[in-house]
N, C-alpha and C. Protein backbone atom coordinates (compact mmCIF):
# COMPACT_ATOMS: atom_id res chain seq x y z
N UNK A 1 11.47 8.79 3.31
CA UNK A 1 11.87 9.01 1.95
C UNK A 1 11.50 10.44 1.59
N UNK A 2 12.26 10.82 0.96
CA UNK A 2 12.46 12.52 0.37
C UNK A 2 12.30 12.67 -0.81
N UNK A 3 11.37 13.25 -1.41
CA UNK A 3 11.47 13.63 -3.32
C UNK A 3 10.91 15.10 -3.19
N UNK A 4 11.64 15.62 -4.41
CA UNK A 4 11.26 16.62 -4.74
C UNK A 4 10.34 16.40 -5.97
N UNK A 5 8.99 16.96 -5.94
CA UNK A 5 8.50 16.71 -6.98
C UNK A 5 8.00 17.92 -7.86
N UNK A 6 7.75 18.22 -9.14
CA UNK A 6 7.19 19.32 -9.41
C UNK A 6 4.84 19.36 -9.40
N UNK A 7 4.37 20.29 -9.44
CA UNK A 7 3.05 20.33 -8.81
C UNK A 7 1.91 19.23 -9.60
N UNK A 8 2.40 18.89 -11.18
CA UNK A 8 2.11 18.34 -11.83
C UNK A 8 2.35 16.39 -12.00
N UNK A 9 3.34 16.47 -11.46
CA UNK A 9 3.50 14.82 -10.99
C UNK A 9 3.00 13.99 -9.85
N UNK A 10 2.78 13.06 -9.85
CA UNK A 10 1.94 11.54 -9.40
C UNK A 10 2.81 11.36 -8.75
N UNK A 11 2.45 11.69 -7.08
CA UNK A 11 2.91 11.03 -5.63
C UNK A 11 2.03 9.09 -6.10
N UNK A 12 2.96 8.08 -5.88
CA UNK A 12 2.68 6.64 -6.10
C UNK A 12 3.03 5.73 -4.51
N UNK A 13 1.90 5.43 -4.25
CA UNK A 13 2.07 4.76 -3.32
C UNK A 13 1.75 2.93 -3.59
N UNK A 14 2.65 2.46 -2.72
CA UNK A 14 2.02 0.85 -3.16
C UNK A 14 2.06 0.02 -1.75
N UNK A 15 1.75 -1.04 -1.89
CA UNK A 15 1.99 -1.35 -0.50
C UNK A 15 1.99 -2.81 -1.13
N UNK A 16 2.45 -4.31 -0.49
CA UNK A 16 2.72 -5.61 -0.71
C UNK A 16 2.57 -6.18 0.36
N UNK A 17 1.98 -7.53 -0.09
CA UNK A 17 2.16 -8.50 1.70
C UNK A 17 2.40 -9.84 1.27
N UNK A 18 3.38 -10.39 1.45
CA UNK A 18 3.52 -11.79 1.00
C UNK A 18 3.62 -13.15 1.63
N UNK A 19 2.82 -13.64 2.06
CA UNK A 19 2.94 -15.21 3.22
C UNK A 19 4.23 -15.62 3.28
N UNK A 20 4.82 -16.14 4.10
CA UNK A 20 5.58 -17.03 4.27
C UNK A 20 5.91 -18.11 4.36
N UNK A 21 5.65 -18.73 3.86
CA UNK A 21 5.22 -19.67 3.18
C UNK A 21 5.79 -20.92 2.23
N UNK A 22 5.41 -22.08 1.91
CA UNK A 22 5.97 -23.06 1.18
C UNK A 22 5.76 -22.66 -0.34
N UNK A 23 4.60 -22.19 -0.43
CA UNK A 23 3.86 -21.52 -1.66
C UNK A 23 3.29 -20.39 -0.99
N UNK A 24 3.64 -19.10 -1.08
CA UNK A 24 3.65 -17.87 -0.71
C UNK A 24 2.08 -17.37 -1.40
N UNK A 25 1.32 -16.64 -0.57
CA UNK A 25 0.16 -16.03 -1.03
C UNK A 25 0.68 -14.71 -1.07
N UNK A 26 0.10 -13.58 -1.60
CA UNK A 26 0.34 -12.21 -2.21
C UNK A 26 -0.51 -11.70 -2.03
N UNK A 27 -0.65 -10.18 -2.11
CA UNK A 27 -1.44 -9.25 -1.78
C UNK A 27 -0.77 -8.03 -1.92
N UNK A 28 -1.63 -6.85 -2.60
CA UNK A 28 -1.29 -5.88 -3.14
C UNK A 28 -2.26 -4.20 -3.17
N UNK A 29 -1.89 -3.40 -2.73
CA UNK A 29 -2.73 -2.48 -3.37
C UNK A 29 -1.88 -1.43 -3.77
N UNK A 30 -2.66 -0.32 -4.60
CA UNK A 30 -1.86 1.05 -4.86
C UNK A 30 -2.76 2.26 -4.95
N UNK A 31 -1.93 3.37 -4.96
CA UNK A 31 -2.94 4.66 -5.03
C UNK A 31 -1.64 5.64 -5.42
N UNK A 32 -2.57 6.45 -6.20
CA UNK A 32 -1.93 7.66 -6.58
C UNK A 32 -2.86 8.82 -6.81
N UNK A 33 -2.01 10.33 -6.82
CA UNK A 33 -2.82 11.70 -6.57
C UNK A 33 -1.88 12.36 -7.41
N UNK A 34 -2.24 13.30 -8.00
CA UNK A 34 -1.25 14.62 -7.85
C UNK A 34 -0.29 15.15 -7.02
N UNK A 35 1.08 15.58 -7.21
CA UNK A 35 1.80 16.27 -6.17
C UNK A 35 0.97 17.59 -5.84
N UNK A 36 0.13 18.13 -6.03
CA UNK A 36 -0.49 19.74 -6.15
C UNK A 36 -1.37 19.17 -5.35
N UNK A 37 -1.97 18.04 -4.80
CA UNK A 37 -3.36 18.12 -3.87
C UNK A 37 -2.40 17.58 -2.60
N UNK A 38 -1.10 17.48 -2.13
CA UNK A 38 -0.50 17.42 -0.86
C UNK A 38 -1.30 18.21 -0.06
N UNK A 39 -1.57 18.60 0.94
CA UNK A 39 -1.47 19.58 2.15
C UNK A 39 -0.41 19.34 2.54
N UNK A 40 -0.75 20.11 4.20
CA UNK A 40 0.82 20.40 5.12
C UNK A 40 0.96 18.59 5.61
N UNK A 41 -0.23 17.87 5.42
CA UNK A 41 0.58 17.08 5.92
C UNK A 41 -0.46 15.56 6.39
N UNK A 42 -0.71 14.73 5.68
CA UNK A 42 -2.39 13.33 5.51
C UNK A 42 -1.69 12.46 5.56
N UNK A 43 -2.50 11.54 6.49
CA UNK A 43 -2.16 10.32 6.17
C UNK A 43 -2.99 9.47 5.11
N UNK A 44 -2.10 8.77 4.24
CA UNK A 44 -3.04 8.10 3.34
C UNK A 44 -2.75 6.67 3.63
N UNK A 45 -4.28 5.50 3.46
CA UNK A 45 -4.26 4.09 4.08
C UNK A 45 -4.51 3.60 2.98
N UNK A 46 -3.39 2.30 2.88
CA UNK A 46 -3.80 1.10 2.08
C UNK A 46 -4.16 0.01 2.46
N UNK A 47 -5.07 -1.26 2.59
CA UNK A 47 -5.79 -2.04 2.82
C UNK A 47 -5.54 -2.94 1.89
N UNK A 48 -4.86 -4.38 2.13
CA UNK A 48 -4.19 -5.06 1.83
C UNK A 48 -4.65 -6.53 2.20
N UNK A 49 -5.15 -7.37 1.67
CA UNK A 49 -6.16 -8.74 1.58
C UNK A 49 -4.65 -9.82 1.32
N UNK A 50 -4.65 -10.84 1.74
CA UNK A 50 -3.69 -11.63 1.17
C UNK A 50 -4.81 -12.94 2.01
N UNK A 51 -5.43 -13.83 0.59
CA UNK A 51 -6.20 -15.31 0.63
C UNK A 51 -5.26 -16.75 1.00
N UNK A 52 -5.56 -17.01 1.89
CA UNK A 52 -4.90 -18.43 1.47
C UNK A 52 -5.99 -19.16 0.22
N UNK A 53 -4.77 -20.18 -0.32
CA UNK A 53 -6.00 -20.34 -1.61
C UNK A 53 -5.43 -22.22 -1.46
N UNK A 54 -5.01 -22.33 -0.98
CA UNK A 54 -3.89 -23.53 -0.58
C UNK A 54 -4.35 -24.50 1.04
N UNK A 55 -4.73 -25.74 1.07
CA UNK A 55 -4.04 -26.62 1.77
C UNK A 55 -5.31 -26.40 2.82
N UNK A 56 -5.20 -26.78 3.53
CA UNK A 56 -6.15 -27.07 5.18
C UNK A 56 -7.03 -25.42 5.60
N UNK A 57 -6.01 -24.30 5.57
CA UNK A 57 -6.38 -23.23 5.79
C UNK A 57 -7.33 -22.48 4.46
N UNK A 58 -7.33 -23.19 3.95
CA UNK A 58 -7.79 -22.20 2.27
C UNK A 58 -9.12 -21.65 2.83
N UNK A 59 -8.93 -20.53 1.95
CA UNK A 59 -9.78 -19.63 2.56
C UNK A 59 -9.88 -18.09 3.43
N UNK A 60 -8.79 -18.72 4.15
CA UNK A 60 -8.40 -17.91 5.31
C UNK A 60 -8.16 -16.32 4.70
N UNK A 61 -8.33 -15.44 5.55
CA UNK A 61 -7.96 -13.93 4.95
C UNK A 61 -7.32 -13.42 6.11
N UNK A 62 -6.16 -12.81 5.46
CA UNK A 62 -4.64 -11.59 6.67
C UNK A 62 -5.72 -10.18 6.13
N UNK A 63 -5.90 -9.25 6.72
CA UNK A 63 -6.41 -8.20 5.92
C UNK A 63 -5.10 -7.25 6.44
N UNK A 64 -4.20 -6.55 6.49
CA UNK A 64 -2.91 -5.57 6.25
C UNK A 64 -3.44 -4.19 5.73
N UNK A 65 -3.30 -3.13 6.86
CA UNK A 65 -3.41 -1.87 7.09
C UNK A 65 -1.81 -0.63 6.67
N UNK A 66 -1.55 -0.35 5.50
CA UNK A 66 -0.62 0.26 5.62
C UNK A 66 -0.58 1.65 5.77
N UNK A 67 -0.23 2.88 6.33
CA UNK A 67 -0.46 3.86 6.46
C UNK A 67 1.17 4.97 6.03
N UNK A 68 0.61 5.94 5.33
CA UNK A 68 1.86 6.66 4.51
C UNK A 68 1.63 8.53 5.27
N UNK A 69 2.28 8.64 5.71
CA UNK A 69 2.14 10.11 5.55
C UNK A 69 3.10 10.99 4.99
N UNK A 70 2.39 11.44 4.33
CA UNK A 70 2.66 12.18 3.23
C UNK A 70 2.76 14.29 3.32
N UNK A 71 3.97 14.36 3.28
CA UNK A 71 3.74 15.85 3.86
C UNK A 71 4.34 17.17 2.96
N UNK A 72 3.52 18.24 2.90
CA UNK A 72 4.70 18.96 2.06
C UNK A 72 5.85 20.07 2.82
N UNK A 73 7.24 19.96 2.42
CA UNK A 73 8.06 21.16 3.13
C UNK A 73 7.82 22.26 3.15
């Protein structure tokens, strides 16, 4: 994905994880920066929990690693 942004606007990252499921568990994180603190070029990680909260497994934890890199032209 490509944006042009100006130095003052909020690069938004999000990330989602959703079970598959009869009754679907969820999981979510987000982060945001300034477009002006880019460098040439980071990776930024989101860390992503989704509980079973449901049924035989409850309890259970997926933990989901998402990774963005983020670069400037």
């Amino acid at each position: 994905m490509n944006n042009v942004l100006m130095p003052s606007e909020l690069v938004k990252l999000e990330a989602t994880a959703v079970e598959q499921d009869k009754i679907p568990d969820v999981g979510a994180a987000n982060k945001s920066f300034n477009a002006s603190t880019v460098a040439a070029s980071k990776k930024h990680t989101l860390d992503v929990v989704v509980v079973e909260n449901r049924g035989r497994y409850s309890g259970n934890v997926a933990k989901w690693k998402f990774v963005f890199k983020v670069e400037k032209a």
